[in-house]
Protein backbone atom coordinates (compact mmCIF):
# COMPACT_ATOMS: atom_id res chain seq x y z
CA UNK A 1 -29.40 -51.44 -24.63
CA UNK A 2 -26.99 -48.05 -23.69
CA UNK A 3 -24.26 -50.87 -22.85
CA UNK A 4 -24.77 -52.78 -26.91
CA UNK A 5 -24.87 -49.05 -28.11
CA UNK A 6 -21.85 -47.89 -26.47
CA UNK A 7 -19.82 -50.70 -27.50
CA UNK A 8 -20.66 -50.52 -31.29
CA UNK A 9 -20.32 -46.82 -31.38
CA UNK A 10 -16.56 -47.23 -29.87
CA UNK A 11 -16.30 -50.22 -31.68
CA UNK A 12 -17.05 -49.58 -35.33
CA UNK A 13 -15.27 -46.21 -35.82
CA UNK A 14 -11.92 -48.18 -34.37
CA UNK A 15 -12.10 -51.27 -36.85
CA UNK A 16 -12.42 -48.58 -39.95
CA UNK A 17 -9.59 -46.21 -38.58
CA UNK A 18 -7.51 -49.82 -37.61
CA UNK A 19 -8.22 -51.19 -41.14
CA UNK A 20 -6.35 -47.66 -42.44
CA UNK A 21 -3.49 -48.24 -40.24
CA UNK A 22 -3.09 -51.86 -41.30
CA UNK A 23 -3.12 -50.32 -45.40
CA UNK A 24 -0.68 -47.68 -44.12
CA UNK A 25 1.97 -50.30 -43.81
CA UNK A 26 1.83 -50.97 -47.53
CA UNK A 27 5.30 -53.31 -48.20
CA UNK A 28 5.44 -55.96 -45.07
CA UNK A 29 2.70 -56.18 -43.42
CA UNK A 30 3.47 -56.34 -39.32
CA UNK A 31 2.47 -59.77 -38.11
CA UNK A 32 -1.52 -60.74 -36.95
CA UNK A 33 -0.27 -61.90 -33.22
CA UNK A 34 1.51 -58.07 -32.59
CA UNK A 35 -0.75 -56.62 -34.38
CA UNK A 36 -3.37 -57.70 -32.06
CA UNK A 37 -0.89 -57.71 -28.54
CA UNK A 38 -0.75 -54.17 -29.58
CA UNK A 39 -4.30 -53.30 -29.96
CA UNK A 40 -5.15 -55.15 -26.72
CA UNK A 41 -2.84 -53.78 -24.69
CA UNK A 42 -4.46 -50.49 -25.43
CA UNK A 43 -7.61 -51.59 -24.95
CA UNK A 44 -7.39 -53.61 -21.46
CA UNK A 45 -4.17 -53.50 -19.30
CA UNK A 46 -3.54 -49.67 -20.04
CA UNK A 47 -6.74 -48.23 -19.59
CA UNK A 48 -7.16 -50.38 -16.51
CA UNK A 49 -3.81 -49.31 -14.89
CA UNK A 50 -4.89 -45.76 -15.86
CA UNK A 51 -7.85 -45.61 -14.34
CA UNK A 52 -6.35 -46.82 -11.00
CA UNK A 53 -3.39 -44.67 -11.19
CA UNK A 54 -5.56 -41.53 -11.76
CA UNK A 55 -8.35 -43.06 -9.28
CA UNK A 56 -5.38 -43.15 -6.24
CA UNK A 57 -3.93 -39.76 -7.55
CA UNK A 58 -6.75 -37.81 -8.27
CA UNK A 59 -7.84 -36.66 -4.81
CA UNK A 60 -4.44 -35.21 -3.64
CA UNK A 61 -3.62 -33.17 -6.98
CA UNK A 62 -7.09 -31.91 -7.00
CA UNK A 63 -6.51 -30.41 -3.79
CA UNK A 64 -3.57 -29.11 -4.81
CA UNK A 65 -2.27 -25.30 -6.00
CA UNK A 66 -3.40 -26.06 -9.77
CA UNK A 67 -7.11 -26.99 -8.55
CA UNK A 68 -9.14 -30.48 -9.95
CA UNK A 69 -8.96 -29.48 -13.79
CA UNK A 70 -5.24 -30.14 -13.35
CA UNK A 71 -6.18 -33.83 -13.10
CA UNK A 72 -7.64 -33.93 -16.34
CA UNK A 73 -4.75 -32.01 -18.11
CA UNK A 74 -1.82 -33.02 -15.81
CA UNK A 75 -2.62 -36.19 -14.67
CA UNK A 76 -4.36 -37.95 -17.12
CA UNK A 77 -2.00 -37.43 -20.25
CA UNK A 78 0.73 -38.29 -18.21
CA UNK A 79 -0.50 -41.81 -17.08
CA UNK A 80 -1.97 -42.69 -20.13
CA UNK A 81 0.76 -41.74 -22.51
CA UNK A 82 3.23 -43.19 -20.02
CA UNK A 83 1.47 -47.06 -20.05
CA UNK A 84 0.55 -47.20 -23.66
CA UNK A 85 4.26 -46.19 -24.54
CA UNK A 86 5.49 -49.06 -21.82
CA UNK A 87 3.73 -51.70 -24.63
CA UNK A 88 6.05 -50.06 -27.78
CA UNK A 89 9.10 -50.10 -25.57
CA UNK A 90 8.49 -53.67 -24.90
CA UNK A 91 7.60 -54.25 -28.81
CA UNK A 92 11.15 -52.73 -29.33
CA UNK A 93 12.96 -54.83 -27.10
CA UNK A 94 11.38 -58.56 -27.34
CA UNK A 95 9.58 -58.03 -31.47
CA UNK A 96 12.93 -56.15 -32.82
CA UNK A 97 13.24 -58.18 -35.74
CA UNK A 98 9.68 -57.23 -36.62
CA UNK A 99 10.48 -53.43 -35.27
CA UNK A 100 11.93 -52.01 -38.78
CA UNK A 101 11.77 -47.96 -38.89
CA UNK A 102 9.40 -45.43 -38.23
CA UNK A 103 6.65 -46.90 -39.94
CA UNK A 104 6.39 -49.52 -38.01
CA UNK A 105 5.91 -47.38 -35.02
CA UNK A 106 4.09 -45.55 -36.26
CA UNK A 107 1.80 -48.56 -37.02
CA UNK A 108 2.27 -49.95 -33.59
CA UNK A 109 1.70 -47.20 -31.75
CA UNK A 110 -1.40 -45.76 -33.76
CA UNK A 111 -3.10 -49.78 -32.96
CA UNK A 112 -2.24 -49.20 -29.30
CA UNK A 113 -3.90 -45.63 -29.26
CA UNK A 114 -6.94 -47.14 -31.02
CA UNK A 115 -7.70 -50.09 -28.81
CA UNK A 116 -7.23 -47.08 -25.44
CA UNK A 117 -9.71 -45.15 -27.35
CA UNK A 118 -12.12 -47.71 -28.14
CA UNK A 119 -12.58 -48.93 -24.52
CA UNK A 120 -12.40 -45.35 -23.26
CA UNK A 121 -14.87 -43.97 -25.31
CA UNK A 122 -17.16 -46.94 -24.57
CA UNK A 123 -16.63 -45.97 -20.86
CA UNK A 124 -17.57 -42.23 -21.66
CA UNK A 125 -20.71 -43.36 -23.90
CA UNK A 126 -22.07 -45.44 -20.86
CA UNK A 127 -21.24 -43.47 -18.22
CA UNK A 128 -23.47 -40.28 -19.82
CA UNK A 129 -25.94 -42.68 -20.79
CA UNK A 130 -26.72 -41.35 -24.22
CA UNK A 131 -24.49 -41.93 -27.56
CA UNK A 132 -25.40 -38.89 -29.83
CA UNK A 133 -23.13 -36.05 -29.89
CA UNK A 134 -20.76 -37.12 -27.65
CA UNK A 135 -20.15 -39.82 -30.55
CA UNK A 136 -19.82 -36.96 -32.93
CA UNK A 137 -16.78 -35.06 -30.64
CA UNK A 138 -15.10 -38.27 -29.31
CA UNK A 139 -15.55 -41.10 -32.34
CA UNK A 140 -15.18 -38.74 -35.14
CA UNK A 141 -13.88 -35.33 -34.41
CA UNK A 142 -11.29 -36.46 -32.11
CA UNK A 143 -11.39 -40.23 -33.02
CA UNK A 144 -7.85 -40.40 -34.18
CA UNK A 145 -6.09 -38.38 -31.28
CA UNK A 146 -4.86 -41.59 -28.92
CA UNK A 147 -3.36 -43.18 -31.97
CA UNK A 148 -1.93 -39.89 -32.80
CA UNK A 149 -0.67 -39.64 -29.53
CA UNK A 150 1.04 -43.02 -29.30
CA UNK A 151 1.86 -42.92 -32.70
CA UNK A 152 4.36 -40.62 -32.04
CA UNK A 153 6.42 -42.41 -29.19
CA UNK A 154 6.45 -45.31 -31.96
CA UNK A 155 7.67 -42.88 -34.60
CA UNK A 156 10.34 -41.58 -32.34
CA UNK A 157 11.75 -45.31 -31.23
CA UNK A 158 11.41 -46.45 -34.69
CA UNK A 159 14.21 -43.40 -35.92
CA UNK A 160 16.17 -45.01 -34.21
CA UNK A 161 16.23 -47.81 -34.72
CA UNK A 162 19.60 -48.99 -36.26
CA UNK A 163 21.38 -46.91 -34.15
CA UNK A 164 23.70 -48.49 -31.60
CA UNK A 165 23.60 -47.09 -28.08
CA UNK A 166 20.93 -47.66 -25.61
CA UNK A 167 21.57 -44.18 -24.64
CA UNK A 168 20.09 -42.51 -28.28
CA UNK A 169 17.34 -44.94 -27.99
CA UNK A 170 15.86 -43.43 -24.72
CA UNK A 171 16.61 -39.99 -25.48
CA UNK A 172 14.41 -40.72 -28.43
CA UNK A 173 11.41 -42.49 -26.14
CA UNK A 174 11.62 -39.79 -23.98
CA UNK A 175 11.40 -37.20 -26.44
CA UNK A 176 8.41 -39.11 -28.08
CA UNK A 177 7.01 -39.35 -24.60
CA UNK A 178 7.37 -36.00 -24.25
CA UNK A 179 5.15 -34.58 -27.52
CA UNK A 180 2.92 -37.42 -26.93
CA UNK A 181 1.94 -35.87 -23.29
CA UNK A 182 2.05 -32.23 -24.59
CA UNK A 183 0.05 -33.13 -27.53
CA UNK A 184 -2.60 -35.23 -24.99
CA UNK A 185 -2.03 -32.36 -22.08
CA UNK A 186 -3.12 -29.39 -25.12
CA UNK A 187 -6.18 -31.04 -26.23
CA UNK A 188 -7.48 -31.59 -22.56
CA UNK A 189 -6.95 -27.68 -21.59
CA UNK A 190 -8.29 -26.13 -24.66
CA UNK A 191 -11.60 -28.35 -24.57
CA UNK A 192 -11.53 -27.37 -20.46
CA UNK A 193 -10.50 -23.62 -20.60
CA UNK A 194 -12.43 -22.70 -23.81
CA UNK A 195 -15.38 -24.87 -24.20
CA UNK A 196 -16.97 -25.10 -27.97
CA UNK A 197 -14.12 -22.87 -28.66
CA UNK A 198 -11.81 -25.43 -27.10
CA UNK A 199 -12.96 -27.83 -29.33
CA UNK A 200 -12.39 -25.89 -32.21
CA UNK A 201 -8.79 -24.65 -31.68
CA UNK A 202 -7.71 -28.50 -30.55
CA UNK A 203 -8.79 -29.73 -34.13
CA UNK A 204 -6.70 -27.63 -35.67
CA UNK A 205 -3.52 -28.70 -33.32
CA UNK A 206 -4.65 -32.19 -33.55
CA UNK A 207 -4.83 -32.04 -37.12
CA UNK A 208 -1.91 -30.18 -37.83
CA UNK A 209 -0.07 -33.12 -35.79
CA UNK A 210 -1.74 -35.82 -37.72
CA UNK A 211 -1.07 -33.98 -40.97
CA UNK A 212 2.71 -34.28 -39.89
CA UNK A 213 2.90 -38.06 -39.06
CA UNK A 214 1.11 -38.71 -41.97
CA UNK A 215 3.68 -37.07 -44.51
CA UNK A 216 6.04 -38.80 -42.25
CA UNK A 217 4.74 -42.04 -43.35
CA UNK A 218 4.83 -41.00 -47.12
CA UNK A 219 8.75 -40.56 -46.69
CA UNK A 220 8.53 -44.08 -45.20
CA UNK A 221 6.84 -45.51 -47.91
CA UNK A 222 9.48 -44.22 -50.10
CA UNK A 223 12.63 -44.96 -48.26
CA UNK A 224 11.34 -48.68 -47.99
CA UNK A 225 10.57 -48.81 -51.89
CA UNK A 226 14.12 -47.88 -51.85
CA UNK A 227 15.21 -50.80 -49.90
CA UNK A 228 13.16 -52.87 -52.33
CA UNK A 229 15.04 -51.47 -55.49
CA UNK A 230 18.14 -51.46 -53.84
CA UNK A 231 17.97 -55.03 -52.22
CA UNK A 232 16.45 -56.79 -55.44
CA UNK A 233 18.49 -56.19 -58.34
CA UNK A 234 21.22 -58.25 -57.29
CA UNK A 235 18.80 -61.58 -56.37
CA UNK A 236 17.15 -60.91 -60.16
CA UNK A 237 21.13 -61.47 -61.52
CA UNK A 238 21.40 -64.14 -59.36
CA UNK A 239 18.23 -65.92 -60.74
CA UNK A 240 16.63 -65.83 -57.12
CA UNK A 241 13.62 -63.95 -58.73
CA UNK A 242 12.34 -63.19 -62.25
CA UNK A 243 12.54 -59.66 -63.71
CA UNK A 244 8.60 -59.74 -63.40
CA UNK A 245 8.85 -60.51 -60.46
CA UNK A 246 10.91 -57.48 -59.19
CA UNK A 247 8.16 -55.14 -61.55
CA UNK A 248 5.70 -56.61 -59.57
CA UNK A 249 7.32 -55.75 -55.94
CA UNK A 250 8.12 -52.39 -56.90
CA UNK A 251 4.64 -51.35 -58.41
CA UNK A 252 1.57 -51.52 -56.44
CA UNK A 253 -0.43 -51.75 -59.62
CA UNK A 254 1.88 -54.81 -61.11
CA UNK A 255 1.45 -56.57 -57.79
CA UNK A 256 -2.54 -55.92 -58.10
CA UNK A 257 -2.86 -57.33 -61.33
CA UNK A 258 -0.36 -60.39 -60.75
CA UNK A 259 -2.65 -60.87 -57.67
CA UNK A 260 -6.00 -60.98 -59.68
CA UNK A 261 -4.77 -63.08 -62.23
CA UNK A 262 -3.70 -65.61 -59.95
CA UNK A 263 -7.26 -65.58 -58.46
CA UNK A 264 -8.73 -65.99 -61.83
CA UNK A 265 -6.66 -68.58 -63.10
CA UNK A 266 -6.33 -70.57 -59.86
CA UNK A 267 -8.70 -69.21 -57.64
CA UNK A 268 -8.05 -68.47 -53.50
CA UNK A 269 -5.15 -71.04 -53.08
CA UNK A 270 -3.48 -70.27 -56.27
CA UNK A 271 -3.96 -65.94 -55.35
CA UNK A 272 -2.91 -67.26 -51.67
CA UNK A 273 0.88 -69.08 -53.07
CA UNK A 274 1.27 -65.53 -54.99
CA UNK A 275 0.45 -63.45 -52.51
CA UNK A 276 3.19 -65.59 -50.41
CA UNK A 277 5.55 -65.10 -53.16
CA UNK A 278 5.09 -61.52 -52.87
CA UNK A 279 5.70 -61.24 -49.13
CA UNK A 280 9.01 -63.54 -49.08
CA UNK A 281 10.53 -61.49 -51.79
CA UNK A 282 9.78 -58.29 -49.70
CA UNK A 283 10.81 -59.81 -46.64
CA UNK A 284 14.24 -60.84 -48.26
CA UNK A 285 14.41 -57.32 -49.25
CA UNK A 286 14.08 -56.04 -45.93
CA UNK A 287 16.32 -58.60 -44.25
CA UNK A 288 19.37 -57.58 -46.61
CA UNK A 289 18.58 -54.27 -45.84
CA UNK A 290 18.64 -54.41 -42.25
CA UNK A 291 22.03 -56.50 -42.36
CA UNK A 292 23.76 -53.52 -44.58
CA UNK A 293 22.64 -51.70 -41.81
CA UNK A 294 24.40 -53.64 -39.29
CA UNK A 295 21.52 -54.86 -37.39
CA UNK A 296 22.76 -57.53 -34.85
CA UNK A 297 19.43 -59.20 -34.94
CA UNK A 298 18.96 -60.18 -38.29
CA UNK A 299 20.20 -63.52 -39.10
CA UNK A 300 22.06 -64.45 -42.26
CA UNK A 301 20.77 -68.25 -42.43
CA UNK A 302 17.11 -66.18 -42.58
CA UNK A 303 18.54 -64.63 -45.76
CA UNK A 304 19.68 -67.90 -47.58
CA UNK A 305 16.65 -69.64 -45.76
CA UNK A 306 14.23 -67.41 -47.73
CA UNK A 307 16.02 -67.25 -51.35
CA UNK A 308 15.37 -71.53 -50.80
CA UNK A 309 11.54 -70.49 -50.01
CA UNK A 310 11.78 -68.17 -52.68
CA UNK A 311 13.10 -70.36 -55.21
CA UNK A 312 10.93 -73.56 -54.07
CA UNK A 313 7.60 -71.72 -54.47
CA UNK A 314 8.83 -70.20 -58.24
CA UNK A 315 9.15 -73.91 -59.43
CA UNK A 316 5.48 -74.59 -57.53
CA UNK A 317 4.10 -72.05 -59.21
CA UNK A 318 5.52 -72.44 -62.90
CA UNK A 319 5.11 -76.56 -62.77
CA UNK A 320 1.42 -75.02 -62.22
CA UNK A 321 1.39 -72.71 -65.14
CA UNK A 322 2.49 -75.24 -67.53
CA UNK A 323 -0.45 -77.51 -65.63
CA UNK A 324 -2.66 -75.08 -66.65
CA UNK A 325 -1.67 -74.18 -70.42
C-alpha cells in the first residue's frame, strides 16, 4: 500500500507542475519524443547513476575534515546536477534544430528536474514509510527546486545558442552548472544547519530563484512574438498566409477563437488541420529566424518545404469552407 502511495504522491504533483512547463512554451511546442527523453532521463538513468556515485563516495568524504553532512551538501548537488545537465548537453548537441533559445532550456531542463524529483521523492516517501508531511516539504514546498535547478543549466546553454564558438558554449554550461550546484548545495545546508528554520530561509532563496527564471521566460515569450512579427509580414505579401492568419499567430486570443470555431464547425479533425496550420506557420517563423541568425543547422529547403505545407493545407481548408457554406 506505502509503495501505491508513494508513487501517486511523487507522481501527481509532477504531471501538474510538467503540464505548466509544457504551457510555458506557449509558440512551438518542443516535440512529444524529447519531451519525454527528457523527463525520463531524469527520472531513471540519473537518479540511478546518482545513487551509485554517492553510494561509492559517501563513505570516504564522510570520514573526511568536513564530517558526513558534507555528503548531503557537497556530494549530492554535485552528482546530481552534474548527470541531469549531461542529458541537456546532449539535447544541445544531437536535438539542435529543436534547441531554439532560452526557453527551450529552460523547458528542457525544468522536465529533466521533474522526472529526478518524482522518482526521488518516491524513494524518500517509501523509505520513511509514511507520506504525510514529508509530502507537504518535498511535493509542495520544495516541489519545484530540481526543475529549478536544471532549469538553469538549460537557460544558460540556450543564451547561447546562436553563438559560434564551442568555447562560449561551455563557459556558459559551466556557469549554469555552477548556480545549479550552489543553488542545490544552499538548500541542502540551510534545511541541515538550521532545521524548521532551514526550511524557512531556503523558500525564500528557492523562490527568489524561481521568481527570476520565471521573468526570464516572460522576456522569452516576447522576444519570440518578435520573431513571429518580424518573420511573417513578408510571407502575408507574398500570399504564403492570409492577413488573418498572421492576427491569429500573433494573438493568443485570435488563435483561441480560430481554434474553437474550427471545432464547432468541423469538429476534432477539422480543429486538428487548424491547429496544424497554426504550428507550420510558427515553425516557418522560427526557421527564418534562426537562418537570419546564421544558424548552420537550419535548412533552407525546410523553409520552402513548409510555405508548400503551408499553402497546401490553406486550399484544404478553404475547398472545406466553401463545402460547408
Amino acid at each position: 500500500m506505502i509503495m501505491l502511495q508513494a508513487f501517486l504522491a511523487a507522481a501527481i504533483p509532477t504531471a501538474l507542475y510538467s503540464l505548466l512547463i509544457w504551457w510555458l512554451d506557449r509558440y512551438e511546442k518542443e516535440p512529444l519524443h524529447l519531451i519525454f527523453a527528457a523527463f525520463w532521463w531524469g527520472a531513471i538513468p540519473a537518479i540511478a547513476l546518482a545513487v551509485l556515485v554517492e553510494f561509492v563516495l559517501a563513505v570516504p568524504i564522510e570520514q573526511g575534515p568536513l564530517g558526513p553532512d558534507s555528503v548531503r551538501w557537497g556530494l549530492a548537488p554535485l552528482v546530481e546536477e552534474l548527470l541531469k545537465a549531461l542529458a541537456l548537453a546532449g539535447l544541445f548537441v544531437w536535438a539542435r534544430s529543436e534547441f531554439d533559445g532560452p526557453l527551450d532550456g529552460i523547458v528542457y531542463g525544468a522536465l529533466i528536474g521533474f522526472g529526478f524529483s518524482m522518482t526521488e521523492n518516491a524513494l524518500y516517501f517509501i523509505s520513511f514509510g509514511d507520506v504525510g508531511a514529508l509530502f507537504w516539504v518535498r511535493a509542495v514546498l520544495f516541489g519545484l527546486n530540481h526543475a529549478f535547478f536544471t532549469s538553469m543549466v538549460g537557460l544558460a546553454i540556450g543564451a547561447v545558442r546562436y553563438q559560434h564558438g564551442v568555447g562560449i558554449k561551455l563557459l556558459a554550461l559551466l556557469g549554469g552548472l555552477s548556480l545549479a550546484i550552489v543553488f542545490h548545495a544552499a538548500h541542502n545546508y540551510l534545511v541541515l544547519s538550521f532545521q524548521g528554520l532551514g526550511l524557512v530561509y531556503s523558500w525564500i532563496v528557492q523562490s527568489t530563484g524561481i521568481l527570476a527564471v520565471l521573468l526570464i521566460a516572460v522576456l522569452a515569450w516576447r522576444h519570440e512574438m518578435g520573431w513571429l512579427r518580424d518573420e511573417l509580414g513578408d510571407e502575408v505579401r507574398g500570399g504564403i498566409i492570409s492577413a488573418q492568419d498572421y492576427s491569429e499567430i500573433v494573438s493568443s486570443a485570435g488563435k483561441m477563437r480560430r481554434q474553437l470555431r474550427a471545432l464547432a464547425e468541423g469538429g476534432l479533425p477539422h480543429l486538428l488541420r487548424v491547429r496544424h496550420l497554426h504550428h507550420l506557420i510558427t515553425e516557418l517563423a522560427f526557421c527564418k529566424s534562426k537562418q537570419r541568425l546564421a544558424d548552420r543547422y537550419q535548412d533552407c529547403d525546410q523553409i520552402d518545404h513548409l510555405r508548400r505545407q503551408i499553402v497546401s493545407l490553406r486550399d484544404e481548408l478553404a475547398n472545406r469552407a466553401e463545402a460547408w457554406a
